[in-house]
N, C-alpha and C. Protein backbone atom coordinates (compact mmCIF):
# COMPACT_ATOMS: atom_id res chain seq x y z
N UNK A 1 0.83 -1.20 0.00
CA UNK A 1 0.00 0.00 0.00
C UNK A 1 0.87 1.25 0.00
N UNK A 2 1.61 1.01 0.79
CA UNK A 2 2.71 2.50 0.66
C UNK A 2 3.50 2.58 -0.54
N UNK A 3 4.10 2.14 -1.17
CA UNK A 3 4.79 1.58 -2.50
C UNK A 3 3.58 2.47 -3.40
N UNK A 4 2.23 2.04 -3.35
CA UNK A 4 1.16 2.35 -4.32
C UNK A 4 1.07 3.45 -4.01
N UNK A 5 0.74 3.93 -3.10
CA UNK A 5 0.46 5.50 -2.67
C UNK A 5 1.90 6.33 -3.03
N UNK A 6 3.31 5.80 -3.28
CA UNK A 6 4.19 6.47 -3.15
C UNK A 6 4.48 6.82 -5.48
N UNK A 7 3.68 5.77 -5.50
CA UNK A 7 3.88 6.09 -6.83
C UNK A 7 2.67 6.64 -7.27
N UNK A 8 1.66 6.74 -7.04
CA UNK A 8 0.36 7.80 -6.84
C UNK A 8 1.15 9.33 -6.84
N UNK A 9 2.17 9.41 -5.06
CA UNK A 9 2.67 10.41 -5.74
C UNK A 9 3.12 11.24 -6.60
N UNK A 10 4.31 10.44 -6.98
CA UNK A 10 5.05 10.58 -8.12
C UNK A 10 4.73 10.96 -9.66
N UNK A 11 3.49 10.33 -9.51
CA UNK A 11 2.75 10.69 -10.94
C UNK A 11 1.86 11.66 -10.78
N UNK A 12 1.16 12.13 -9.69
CA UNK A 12 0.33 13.04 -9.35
C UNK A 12 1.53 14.12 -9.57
N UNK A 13 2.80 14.39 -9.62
CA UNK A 13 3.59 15.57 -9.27
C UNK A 13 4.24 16.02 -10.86
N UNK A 14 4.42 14.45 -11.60
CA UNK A 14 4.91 14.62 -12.93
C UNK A 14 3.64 15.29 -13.97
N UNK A 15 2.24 14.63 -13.51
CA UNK A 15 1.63 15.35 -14.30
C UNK A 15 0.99 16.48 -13.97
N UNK A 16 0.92 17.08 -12.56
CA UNK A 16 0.98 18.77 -12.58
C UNK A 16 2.28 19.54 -12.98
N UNK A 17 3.18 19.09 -12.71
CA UNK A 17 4.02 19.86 -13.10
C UNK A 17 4.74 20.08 -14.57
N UNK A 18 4.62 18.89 -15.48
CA UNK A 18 4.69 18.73 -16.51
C UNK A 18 3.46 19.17 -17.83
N UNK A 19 2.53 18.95 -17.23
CA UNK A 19 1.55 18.71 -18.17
C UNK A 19 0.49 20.32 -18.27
N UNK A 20 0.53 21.16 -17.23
CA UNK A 20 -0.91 21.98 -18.03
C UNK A 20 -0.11 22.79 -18.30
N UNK A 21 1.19 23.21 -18.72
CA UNK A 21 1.26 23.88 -19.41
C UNK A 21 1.23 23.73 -21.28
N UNK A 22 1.26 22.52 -21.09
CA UNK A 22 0.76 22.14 -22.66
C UNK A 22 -0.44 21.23 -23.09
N UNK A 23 -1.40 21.60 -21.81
CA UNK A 23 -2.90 21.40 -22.12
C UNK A 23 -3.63 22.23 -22.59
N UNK A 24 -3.22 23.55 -22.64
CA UNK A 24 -3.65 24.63 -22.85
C UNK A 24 -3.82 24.78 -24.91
N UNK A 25 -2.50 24.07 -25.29
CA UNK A 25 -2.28 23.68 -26.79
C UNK A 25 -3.39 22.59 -26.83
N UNK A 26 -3.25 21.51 -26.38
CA UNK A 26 -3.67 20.37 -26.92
C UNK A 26 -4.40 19.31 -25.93
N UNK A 27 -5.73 19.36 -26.80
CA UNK A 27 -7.01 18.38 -26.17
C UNK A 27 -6.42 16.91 -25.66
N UNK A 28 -5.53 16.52 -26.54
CA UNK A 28 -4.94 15.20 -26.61
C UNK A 28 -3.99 14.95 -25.07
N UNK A 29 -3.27 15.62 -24.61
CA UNK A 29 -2.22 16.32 -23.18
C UNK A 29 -3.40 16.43 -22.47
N UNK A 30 -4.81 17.42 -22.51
CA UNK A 30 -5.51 17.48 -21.49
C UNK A 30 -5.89 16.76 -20.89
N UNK A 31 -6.32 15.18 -21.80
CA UNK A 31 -7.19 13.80 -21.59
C UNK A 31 -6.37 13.18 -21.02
N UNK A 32 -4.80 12.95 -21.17
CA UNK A 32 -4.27 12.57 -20.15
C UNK A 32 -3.89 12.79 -18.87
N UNK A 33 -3.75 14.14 -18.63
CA UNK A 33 -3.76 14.87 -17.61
C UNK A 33 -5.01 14.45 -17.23
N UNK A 34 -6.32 14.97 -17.68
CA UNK A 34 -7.74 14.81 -17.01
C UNK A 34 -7.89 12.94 -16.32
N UNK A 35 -7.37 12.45 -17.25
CA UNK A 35 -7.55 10.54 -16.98
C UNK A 35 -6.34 10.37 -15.56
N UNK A 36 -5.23 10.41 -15.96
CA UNK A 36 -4.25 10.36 -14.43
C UNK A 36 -4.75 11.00 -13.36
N UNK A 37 -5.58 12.39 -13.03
CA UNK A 37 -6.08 12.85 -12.32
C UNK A 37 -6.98 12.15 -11.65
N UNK A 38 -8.28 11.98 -12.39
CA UNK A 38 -9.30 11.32 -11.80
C UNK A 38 -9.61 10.01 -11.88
N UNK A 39 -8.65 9.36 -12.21
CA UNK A 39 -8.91 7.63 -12.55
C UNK A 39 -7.76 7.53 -12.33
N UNK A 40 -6.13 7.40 -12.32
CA UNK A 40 -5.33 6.37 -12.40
C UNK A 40 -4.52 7.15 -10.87
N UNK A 41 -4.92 8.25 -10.13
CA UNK A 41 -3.59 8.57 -9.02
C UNK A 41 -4.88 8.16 -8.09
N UNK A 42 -5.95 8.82 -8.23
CA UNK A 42 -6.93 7.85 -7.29
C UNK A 42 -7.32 6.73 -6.59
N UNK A 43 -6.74 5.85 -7.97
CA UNK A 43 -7.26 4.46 -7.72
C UNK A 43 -6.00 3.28 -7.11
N UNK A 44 -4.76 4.47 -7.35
CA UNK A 44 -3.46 4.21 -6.59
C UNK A 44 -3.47 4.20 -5.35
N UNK A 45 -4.14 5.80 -4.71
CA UNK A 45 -4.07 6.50 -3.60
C UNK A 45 -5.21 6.38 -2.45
N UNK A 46 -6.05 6.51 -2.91
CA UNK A 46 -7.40 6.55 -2.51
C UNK A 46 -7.70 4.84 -1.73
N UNK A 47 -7.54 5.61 -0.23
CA UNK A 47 -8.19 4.69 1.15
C UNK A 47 -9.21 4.08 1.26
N UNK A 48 -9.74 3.71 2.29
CA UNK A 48 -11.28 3.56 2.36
C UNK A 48 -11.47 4.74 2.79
N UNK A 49 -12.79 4.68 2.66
CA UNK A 49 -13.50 5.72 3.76
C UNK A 49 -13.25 5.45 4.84
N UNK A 50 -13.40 6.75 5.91
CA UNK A 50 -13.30 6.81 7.00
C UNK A 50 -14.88 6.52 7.70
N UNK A 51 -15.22 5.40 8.83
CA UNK A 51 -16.32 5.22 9.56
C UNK A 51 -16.91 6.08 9.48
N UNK A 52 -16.78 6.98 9.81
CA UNK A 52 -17.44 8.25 9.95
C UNK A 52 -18.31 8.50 8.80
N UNK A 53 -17.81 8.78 7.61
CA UNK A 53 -18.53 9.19 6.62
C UNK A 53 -19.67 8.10 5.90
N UNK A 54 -20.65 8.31 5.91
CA UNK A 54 -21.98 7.57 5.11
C UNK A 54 -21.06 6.43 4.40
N UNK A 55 -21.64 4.91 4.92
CA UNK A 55 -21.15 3.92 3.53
C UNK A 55 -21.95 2.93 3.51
N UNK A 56 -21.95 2.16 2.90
CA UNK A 56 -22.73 1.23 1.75
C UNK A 56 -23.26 2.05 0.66
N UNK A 57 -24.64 1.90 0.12
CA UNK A 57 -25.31 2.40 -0.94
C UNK A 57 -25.09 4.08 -1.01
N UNK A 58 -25.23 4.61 0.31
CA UNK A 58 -25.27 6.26 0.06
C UNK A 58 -23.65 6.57 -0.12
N UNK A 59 -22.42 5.43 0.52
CA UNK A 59 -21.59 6.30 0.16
C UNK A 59 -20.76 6.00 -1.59
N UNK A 60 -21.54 4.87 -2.00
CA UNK A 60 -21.22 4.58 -3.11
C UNK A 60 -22.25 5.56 -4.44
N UNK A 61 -23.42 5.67 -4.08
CA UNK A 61 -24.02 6.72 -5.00
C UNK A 61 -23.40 7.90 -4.88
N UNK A 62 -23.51 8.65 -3.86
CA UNK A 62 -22.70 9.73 -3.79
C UNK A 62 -20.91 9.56 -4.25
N UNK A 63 -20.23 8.63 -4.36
CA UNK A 63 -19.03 8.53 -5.07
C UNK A 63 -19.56 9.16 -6.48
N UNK A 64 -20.22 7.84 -6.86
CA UNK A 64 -20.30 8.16 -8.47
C UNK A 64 -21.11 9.47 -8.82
N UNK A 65 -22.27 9.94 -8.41
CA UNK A 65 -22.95 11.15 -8.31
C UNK A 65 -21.59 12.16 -8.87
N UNK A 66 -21.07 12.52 -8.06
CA UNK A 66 -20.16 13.44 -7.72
C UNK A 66 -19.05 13.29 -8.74
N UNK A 67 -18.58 12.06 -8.98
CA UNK A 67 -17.16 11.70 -9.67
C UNK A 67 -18.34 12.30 -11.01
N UNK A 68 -19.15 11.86 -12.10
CA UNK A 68 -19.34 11.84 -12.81
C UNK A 68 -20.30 13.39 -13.16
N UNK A 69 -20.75 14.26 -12.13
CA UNK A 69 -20.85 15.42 -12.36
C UNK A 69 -19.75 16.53 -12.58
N UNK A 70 -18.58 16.08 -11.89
CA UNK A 70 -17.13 16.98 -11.98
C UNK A 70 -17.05 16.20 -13.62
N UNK A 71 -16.81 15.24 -14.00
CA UNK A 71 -15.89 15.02 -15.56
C UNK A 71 -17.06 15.82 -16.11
N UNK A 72 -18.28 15.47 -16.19
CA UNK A 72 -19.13 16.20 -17.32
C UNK A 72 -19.45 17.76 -17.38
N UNK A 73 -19.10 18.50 -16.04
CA UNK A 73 -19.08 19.79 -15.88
C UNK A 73 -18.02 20.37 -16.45
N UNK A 74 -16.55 19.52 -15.90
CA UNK A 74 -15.56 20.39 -16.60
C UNK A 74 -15.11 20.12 -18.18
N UNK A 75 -16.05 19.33 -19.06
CA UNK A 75 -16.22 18.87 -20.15
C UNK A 75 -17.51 19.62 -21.14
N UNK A 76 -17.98 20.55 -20.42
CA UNK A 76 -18.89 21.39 -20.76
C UNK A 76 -17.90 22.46 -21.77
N UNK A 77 -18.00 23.11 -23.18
CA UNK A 77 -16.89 24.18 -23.56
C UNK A 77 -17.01 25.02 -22.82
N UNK A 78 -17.40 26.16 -22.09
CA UNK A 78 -17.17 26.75 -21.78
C UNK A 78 -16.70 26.78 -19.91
N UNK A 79 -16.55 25.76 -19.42
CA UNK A 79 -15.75 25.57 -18.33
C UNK A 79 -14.49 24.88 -18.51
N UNK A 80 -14.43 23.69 -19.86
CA UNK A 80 -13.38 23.55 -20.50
C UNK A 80 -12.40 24.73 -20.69
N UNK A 81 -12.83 25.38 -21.76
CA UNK A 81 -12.27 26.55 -21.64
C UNK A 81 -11.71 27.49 -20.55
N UNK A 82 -12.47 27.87 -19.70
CA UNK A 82 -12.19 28.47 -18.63
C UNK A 82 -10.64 27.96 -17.64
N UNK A 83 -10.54 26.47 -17.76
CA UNK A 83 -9.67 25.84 -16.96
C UNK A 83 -8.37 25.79 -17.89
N UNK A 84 -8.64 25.61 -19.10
CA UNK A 84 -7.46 26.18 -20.19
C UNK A 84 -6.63 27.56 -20.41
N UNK A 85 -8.14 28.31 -20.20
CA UNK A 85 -7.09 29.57 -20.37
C UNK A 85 -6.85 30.33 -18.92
N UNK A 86 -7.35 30.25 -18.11
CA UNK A 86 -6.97 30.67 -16.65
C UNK A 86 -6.75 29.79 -15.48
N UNK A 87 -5.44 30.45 -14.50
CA UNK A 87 -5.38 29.68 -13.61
C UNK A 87 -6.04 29.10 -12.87
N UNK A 88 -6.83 30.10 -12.06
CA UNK A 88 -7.92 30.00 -11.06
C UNK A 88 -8.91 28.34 -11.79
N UNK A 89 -8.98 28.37 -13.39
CA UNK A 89 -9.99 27.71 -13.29
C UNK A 89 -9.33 26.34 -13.39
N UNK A 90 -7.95 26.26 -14.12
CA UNK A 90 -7.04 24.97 -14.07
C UNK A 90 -7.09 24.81 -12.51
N UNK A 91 -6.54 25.34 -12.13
CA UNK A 91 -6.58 24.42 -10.27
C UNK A 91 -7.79 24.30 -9.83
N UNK A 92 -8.95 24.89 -10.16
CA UNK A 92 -10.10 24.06 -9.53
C UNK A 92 -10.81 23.06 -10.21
N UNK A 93 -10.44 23.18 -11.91
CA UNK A 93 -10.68 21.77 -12.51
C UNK A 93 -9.40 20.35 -11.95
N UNK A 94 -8.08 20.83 -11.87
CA UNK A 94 -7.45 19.87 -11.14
C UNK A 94 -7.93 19.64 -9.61
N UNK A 95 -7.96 20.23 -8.72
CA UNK A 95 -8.27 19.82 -7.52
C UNK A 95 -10.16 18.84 -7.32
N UNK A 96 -10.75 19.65 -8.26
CA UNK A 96 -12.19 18.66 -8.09
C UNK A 96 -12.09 17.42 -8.98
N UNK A 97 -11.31 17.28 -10.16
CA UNK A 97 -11.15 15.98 -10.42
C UNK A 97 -10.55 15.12 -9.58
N UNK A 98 -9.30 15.08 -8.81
CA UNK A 98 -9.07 14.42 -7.86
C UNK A 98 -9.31 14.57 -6.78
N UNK A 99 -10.32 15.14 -5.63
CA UNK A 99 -11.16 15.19 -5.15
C UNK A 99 -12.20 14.03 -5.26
N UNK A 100 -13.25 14.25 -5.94
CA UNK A 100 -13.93 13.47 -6.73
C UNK A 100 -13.24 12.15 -7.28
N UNK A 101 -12.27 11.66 -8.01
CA UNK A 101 -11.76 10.73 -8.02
C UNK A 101 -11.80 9.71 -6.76
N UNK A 102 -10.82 10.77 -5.75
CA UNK A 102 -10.63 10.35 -4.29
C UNK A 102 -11.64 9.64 -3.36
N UNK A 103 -12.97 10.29 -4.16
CA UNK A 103 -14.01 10.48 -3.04
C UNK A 103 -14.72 8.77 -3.99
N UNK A 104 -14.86 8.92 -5.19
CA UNK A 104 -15.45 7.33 -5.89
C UNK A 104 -13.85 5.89 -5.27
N UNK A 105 -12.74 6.11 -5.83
CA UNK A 105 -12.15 5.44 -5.48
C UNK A 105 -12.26 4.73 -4.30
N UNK A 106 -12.52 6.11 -2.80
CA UNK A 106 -13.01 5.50 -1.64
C UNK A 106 -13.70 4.58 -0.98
N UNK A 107 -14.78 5.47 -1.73
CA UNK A 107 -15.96 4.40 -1.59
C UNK A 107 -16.61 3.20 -2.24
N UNK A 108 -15.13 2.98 -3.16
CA UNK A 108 -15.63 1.84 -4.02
C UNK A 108 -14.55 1.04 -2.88
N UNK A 109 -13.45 1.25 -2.35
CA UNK A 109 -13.19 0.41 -1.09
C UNK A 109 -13.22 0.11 -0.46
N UNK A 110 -14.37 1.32 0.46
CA UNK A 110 -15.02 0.82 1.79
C UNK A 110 -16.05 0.02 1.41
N UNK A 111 -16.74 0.10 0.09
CA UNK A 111 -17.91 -0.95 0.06
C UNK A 111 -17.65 -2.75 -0.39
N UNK A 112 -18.03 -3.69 -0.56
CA UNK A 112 -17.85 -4.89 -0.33
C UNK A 112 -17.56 -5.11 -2.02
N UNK A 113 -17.16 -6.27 -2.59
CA UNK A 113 -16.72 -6.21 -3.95
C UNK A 113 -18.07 -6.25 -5.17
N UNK A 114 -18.70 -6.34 -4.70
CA UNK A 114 -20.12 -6.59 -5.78
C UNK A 114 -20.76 -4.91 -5.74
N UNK A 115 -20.83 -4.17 -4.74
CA UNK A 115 -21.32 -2.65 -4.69
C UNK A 115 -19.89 -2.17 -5.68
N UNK A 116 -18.55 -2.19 -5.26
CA UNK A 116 -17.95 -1.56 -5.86
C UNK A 116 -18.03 -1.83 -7.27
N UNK A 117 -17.72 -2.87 -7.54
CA UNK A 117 -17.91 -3.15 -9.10
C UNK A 117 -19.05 -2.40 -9.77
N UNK A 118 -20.26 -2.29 -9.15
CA UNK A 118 -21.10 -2.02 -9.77
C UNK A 118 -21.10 -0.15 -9.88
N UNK A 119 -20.56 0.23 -9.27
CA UNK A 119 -20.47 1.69 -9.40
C UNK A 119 -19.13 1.71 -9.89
N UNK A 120 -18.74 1.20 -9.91
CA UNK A 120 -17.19 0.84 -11.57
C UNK A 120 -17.84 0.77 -12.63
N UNK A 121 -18.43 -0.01 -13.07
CA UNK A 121 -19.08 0.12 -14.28
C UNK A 121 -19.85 0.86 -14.71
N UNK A 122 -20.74 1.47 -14.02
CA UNK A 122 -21.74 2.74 -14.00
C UNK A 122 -20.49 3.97 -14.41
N UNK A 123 -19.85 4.32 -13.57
CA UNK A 123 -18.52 4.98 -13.89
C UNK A 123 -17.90 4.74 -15.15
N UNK A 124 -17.66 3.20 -15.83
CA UNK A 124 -17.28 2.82 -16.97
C UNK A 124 -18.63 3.73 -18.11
N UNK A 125 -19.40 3.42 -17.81
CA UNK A 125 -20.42 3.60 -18.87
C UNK A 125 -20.37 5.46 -19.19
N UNK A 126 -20.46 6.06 -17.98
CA UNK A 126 -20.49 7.42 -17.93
C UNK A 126 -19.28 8.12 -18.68
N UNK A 127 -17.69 7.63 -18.59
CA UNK A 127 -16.72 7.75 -19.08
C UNK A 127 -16.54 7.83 -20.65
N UNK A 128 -17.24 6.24 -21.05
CA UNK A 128 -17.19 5.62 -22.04
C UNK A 128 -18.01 6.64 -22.91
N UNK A 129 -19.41 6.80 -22.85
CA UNK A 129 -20.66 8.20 -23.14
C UNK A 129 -19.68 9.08 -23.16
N UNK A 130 -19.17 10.19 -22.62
CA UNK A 130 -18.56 11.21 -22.89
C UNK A 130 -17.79 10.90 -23.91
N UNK A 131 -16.87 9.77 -23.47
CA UNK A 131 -15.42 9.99 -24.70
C UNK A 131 -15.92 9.99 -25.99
N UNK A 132 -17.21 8.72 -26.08
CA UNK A 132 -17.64 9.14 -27.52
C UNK A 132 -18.31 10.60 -27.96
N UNK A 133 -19.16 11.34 -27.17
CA UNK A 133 -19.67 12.42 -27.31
C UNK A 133 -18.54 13.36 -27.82
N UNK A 134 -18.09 13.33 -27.59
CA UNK A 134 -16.43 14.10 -27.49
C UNK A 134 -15.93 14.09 -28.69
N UNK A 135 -15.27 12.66 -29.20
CA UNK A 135 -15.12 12.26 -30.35
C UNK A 135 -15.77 11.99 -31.54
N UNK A 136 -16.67 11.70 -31.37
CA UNK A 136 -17.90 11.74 -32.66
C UNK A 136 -18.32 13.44 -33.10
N UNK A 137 -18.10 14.06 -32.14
CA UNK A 137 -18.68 15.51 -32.57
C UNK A 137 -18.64 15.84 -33.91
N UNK A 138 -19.75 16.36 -34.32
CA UNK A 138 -19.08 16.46 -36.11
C UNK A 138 -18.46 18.03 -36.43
N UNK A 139 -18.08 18.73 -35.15
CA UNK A 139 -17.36 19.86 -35.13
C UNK A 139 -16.43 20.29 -33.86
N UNK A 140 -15.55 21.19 -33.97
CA UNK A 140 -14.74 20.62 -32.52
C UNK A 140 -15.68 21.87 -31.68
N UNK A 141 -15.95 21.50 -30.54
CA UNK A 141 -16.47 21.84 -29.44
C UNK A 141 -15.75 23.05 -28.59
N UNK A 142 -14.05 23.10 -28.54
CA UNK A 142 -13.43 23.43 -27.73
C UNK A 142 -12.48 24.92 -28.24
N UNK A 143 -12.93 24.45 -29.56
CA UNK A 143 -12.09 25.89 -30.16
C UNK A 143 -10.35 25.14 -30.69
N UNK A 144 -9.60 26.09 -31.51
CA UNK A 144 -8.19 26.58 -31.43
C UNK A 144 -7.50 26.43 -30.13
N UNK A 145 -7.51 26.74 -29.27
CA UNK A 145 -7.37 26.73 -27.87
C UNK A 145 -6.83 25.23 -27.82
N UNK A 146 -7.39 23.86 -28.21
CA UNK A 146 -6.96 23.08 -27.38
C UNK A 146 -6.42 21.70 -28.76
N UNK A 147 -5.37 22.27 -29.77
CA UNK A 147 -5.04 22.07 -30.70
C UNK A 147 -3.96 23.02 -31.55
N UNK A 148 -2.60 21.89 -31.92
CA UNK A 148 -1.95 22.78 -32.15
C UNK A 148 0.05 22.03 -32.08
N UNK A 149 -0.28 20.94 -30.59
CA UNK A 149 1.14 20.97 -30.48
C UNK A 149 1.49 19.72 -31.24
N UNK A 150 0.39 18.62 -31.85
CA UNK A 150 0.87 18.28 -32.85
C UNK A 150 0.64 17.81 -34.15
N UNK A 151 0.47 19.17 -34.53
CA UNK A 151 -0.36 19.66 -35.79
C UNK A 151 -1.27 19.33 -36.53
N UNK A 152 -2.22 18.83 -35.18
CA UNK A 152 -3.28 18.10 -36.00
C UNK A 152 -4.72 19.70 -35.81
N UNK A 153 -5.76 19.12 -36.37
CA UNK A 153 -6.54 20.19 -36.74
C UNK A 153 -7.22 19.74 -34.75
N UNK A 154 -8.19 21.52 -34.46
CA UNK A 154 -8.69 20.83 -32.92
C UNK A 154 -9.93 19.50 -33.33
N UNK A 155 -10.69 19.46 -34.31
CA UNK A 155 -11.25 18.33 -33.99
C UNK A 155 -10.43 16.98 -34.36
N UNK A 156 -9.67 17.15 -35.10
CA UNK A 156 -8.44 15.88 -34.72
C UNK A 156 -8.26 15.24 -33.60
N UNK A 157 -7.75 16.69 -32.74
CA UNK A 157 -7.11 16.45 -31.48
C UNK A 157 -8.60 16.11 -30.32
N UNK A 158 -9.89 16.53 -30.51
CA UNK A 158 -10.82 16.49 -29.89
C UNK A 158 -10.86 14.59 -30.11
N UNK A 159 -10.86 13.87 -31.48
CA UNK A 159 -11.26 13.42 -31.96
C UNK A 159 -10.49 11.97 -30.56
N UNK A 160 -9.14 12.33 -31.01
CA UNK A 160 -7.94 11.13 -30.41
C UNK A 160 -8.52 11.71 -29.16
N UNK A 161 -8.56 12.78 -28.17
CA UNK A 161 -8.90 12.56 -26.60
C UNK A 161 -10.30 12.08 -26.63
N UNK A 162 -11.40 12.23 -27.49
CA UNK A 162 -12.64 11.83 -26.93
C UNK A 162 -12.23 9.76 -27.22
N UNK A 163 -11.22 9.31 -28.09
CA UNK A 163 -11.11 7.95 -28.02
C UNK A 163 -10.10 7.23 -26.61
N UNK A 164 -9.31 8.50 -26.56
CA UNK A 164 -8.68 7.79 -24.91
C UNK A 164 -9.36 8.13 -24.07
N UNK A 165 -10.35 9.05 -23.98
CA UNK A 165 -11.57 8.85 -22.46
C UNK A 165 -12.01 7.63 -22.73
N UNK A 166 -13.12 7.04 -24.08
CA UNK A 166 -13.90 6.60 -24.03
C UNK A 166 -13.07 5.20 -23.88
N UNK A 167 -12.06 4.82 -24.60
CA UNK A 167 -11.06 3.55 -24.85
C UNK A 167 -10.19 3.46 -23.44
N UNK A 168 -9.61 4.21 -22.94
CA UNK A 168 -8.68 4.35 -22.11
C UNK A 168 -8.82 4.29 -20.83
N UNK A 169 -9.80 5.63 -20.30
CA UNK A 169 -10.59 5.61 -18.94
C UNK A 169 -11.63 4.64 -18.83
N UNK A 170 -12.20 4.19 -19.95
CA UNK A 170 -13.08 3.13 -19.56
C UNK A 170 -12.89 1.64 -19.84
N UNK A 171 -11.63 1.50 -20.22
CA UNK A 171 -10.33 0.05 -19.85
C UNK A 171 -10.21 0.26 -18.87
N UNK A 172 -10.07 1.44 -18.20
CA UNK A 172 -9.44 1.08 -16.75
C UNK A 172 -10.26 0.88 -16.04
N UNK A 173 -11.78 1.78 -15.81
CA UNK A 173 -12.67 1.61 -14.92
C UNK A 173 -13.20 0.27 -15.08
N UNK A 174 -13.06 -0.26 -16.20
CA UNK A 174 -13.90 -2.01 -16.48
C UNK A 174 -13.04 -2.41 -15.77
N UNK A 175 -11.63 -2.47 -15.92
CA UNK A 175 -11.03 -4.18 -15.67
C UNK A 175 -10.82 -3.81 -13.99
N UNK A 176 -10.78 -2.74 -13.50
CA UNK A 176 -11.21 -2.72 -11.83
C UNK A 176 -12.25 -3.17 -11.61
N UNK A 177 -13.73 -3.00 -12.24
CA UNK A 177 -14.56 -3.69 -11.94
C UNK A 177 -14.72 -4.69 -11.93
N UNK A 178 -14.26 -5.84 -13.14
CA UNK A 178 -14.24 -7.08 -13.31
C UNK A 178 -13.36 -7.63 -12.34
N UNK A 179 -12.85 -6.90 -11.98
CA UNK A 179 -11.57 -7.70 -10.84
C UNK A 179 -12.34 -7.78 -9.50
N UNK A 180 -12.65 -6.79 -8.88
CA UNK A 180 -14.32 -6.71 -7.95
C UNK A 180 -15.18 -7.56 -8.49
N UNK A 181 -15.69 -7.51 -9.18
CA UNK A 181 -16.48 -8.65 -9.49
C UNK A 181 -16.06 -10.56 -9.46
N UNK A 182 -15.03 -10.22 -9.80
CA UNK A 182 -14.26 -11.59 -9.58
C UNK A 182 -13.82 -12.00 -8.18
N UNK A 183 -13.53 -10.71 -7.43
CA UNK A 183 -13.52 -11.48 -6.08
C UNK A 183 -14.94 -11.62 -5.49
N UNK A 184 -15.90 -10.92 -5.53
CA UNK A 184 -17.03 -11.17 -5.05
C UNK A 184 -17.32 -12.68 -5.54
N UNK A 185 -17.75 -13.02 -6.77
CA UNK A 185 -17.93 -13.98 -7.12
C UNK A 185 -17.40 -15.65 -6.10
N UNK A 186 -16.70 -14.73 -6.37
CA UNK A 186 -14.89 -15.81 -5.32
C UNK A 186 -15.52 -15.83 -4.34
N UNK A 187 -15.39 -15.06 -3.49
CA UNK A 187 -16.23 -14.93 -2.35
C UNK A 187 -17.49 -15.10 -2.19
N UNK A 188 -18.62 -15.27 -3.06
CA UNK A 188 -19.80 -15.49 -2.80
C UNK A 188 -20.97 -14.55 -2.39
N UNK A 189 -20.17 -13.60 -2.01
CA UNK A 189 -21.32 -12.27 -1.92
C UNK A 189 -22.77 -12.38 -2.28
N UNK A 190 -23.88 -12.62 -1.41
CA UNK A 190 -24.69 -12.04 -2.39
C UNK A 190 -25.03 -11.30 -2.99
N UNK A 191 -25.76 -11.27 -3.88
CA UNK A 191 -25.96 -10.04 -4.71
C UNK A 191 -27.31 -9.10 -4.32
């Protein structure tokens, strides 16, 4: 667990510090930045919940609730935008994606393996919906702004990040689930 959390770090630090300054060019840099944020340093980092806080069903709806209103808010153009071209709005699109990450990851650990899975996949599906929305667009959504560093046109670049949300973030959110699901199974859980 420490090992995992220590490389959680590590990548949480390479891709703030590396990465928004050339998210600002390119949709393609943002999706990875946006995916390491809220899906891959999370699912490194991210504890159980603490007793304290609501768990079983309420703290697993409220994971996903929350995780999947932050990606689709800051996936809106004009809060997109906003987090591209100003600071203020990059650090509060970074801090509520992993936030939110933090907060689904959690509670997909404090809950038993058949709840988590199942708000993994719900999560898969929500992911998967955007990236195509994203990518299918039959115009780019995001402007000039987020296209450029490698020289592809922005719905190009819209085109390749709406296929690593939908391909990428939602490989990862499946095969966590299926793996939850496989130990439940294992285990017998009912359903």
């Amino acid at each position: 667990m420490l090992m995992r959390r220590a490389i959680a770090l590590v990548l949480l630090a390479v891709l703030w510090l590396a990465l928004p300054a050339y998210a600002t060019g390119s949709m393609i840099v943002h999706m990875v930045l946006h995916l390491g944020v809220v899906a891959v340093v999370p699912m490194l980092w991210a504890p159980r919940l603490p007793d304290a806080f609501p768990s079983g069903p309420i703290a697993l709806a409220l994971g996903s609730v929350i995780d999947m209103a932050v990606v689709w808010t800051w996936h809106l153009p004009g809060m997109h935008l906003w987090a591209r071209t100003e600071t203020a709005g990059l650090i509060l699109e970074q801090a509520s994606f992993l936030g939110a990450g933090l907060l689904l990851w959690g509670a997909v650990r404090q809950a038993g393996p058949f709840g988590g899975a199942l708000v993994l996949l719900g999560t898969t599906m929500h992911m998967t919906l955007l990236g195509a929305l994203i990518g299918l667009a039959p115009r780019d959504l995001y402007g000039d702004i987020c296209a450029g560093y490698f020289g592809l046109t922005a719905l190009q670049e819209q085109q390749i990040a709406g296929v690593l949300m939908a391909g990428l973030g939602g490989a990862l959110y499946l095969a966590a689930a299926l793996s939850r699901l496989g130990r439940a199974l294992d285990e017998g859980e009912p359903a």
